[in-house]
N, C-alpha and C. Protein backbone atom coordinates (compact mmCIF):
# COMPACT_ATOMS: atom_id res chain seq x y z
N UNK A 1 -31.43 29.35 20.02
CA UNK A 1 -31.05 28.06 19.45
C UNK A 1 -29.61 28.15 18.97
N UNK A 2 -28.79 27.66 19.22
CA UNK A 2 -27.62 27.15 18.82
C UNK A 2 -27.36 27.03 17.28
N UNK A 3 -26.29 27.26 16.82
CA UNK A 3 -25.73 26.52 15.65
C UNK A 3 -25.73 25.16 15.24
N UNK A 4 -26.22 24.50 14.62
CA UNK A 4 -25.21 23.35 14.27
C UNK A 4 -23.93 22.79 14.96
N UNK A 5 -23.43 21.88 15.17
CA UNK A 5 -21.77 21.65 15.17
C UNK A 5 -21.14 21.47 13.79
N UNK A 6 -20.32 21.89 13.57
CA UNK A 6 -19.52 21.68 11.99
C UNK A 6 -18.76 20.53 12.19
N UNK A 7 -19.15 19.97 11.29
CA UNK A 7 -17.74 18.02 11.16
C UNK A 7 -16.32 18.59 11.27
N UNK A 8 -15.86 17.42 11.83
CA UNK A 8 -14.57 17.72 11.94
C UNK A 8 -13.80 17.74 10.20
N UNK A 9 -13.02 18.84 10.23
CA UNK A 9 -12.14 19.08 9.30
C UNK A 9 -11.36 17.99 9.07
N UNK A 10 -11.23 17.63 7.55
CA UNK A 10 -10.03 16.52 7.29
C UNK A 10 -8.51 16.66 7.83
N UNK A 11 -8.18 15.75 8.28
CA UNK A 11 -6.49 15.94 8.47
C UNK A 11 -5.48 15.54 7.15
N UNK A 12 -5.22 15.91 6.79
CA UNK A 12 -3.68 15.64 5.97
C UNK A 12 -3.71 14.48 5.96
N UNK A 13 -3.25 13.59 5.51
CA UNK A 13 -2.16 12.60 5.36
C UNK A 13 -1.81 12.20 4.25
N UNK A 14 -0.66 11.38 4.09
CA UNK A 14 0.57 10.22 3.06
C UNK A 14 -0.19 8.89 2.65
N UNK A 15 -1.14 8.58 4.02
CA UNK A 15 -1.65 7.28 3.78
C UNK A 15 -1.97 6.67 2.65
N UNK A 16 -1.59 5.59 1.79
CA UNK A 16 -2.16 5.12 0.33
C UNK A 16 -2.52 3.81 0.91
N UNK A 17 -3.06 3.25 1.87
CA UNK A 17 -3.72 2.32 2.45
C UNK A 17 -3.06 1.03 2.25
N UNK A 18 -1.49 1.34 1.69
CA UNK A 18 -0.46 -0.29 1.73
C UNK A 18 0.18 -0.01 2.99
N UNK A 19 -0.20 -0.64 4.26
CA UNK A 19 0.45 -0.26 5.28
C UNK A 19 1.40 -2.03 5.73
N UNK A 20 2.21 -1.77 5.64
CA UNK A 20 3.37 -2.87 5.80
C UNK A 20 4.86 -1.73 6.63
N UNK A 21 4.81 -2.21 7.37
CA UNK A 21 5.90 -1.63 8.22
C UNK A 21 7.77 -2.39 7.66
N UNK A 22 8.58 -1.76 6.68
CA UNK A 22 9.95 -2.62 6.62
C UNK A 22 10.99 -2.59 8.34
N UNK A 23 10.93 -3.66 8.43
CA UNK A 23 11.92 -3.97 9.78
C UNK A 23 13.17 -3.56 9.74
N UNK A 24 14.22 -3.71 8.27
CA UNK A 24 15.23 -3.11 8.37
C UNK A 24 15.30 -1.30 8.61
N UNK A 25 14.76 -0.41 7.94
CA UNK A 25 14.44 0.47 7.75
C UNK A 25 13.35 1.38 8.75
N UNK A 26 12.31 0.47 9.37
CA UNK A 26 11.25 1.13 9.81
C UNK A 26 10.40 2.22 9.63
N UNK A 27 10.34 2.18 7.96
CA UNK A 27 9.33 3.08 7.47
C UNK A 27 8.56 2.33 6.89
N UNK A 28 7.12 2.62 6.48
CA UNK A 28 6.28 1.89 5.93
C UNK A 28 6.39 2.11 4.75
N UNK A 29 6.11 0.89 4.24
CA UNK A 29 6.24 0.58 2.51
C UNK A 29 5.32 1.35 1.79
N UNK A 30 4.47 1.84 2.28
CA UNK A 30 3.08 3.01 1.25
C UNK A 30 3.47 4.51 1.72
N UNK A 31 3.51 4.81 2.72
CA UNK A 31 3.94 6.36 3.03
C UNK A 31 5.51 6.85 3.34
N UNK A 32 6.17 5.66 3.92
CA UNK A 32 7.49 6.09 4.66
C UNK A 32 7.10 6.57 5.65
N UNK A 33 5.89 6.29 6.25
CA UNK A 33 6.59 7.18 7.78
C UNK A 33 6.76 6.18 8.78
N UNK A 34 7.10 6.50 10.09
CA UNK A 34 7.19 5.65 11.13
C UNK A 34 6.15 4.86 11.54
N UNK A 35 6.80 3.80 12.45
CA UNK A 35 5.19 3.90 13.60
C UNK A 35 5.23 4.62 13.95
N UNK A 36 5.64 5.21 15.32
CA UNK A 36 5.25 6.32 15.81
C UNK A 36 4.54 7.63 14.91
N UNK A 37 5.35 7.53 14.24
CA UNK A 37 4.17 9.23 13.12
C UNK A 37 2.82 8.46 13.02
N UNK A 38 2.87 7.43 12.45
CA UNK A 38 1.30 6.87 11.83
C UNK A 38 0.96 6.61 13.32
N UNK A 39 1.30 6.33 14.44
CA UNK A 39 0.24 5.87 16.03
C UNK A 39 -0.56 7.72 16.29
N UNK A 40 0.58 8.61 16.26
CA UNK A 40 0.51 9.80 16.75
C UNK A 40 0.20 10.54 15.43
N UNK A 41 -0.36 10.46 14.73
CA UNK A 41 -0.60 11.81 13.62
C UNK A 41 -1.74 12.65 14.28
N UNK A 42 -2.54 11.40 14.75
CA UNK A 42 -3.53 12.73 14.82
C UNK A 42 -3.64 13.88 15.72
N UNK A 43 -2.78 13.16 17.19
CA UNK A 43 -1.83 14.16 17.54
C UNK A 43 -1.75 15.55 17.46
N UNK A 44 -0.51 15.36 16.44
CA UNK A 44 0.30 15.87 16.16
C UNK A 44 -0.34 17.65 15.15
N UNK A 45 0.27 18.45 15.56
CA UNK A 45 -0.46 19.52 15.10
C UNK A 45 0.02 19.59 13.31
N UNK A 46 -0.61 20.79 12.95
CA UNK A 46 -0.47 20.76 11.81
C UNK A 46 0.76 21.02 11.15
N UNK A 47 1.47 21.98 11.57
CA UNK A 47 2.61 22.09 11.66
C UNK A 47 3.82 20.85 11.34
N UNK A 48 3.69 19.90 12.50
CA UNK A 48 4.11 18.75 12.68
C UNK A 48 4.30 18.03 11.97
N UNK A 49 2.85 17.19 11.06
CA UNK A 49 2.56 17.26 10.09
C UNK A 49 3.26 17.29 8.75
N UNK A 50 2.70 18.37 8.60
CA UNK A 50 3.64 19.10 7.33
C UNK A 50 4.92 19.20 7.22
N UNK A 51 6.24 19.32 8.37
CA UNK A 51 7.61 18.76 8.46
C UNK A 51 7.70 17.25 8.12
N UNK A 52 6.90 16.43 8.42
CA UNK A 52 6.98 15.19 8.14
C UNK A 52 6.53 15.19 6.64
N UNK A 53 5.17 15.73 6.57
CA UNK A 53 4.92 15.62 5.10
C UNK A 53 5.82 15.68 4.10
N UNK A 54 6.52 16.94 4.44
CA UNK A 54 7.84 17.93 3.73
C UNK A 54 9.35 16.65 3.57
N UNK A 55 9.48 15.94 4.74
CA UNK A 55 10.51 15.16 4.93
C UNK A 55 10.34 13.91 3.98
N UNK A 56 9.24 12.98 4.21
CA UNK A 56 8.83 11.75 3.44
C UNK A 56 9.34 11.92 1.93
N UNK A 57 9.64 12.41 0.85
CA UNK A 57 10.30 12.22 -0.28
C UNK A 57 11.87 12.11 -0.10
N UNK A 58 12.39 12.36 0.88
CA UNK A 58 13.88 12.25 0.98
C UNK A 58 13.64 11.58 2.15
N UNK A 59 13.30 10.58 2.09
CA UNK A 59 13.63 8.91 2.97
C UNK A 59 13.92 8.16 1.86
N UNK A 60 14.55 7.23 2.37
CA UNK A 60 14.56 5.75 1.50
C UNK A 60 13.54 5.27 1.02
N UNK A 61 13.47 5.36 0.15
CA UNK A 61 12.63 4.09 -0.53
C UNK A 61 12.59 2.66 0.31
N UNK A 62 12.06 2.39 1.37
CA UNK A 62 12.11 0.95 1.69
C UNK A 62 12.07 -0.45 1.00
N UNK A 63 11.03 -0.05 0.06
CA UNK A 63 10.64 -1.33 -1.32
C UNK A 63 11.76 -1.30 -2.27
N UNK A 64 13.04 -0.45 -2.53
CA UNK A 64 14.15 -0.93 -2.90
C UNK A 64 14.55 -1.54 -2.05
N UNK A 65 14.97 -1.33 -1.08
CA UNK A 65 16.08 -2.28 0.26
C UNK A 65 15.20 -3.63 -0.01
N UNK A 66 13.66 -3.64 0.42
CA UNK A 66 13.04 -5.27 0.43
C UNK A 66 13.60 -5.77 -0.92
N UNK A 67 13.48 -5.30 -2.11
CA UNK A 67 13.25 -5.58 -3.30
C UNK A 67 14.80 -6.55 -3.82
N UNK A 68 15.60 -5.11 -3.17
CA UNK A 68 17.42 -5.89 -3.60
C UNK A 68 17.69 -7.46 -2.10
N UNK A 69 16.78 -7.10 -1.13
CA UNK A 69 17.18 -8.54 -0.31
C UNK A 69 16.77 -9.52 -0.64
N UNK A 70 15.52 -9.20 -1.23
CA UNK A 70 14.93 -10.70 -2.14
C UNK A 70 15.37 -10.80 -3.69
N UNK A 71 16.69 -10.34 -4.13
CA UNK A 71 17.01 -10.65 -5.40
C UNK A 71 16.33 -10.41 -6.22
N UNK A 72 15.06 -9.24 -6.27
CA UNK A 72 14.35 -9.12 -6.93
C UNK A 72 14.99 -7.18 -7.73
N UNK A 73 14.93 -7.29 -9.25
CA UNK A 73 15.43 -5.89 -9.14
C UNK A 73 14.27 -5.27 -9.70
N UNK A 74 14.36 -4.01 -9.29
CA UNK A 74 12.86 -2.60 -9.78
C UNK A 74 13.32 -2.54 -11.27
């Protein structure tokens, strides 16, 4: 008799479930990442991943850029 199968292991992610893509910028307003990163994460090995993970705090803030075009200040 066989083992069990074991569930698949969680993947990583940034996701905080505000997904709004900024047009000027093209990072999303909840994680910063691309489309492409968010179409392809799962993809993407772990490695991969984690450079992006590693990168996302030194992007722009997108919700400043929206924030100062609508005259609105943080």
């Amino acid at each position: 008799m066989s083992a069990p199968a074991k569930p698949p292991r969680p993947i990583a992610t940034p996701c905080v479930k505000v997904c709004a893509v900024d047009g000027a910028s093209g990072y999303c307003l909840g994680c910063r990442r691309t489309l492409s990163e968010i179409a392809g994460w799962a993809r993407l090995t772990d490695a991969e991943r984690a450079a992006i993970m590693t990168a996302l705090p030194d992007r722009p803030d997108p919700m400043i850029a929206l924030m100062a075009a609508s005259g609105t200040r943080p």
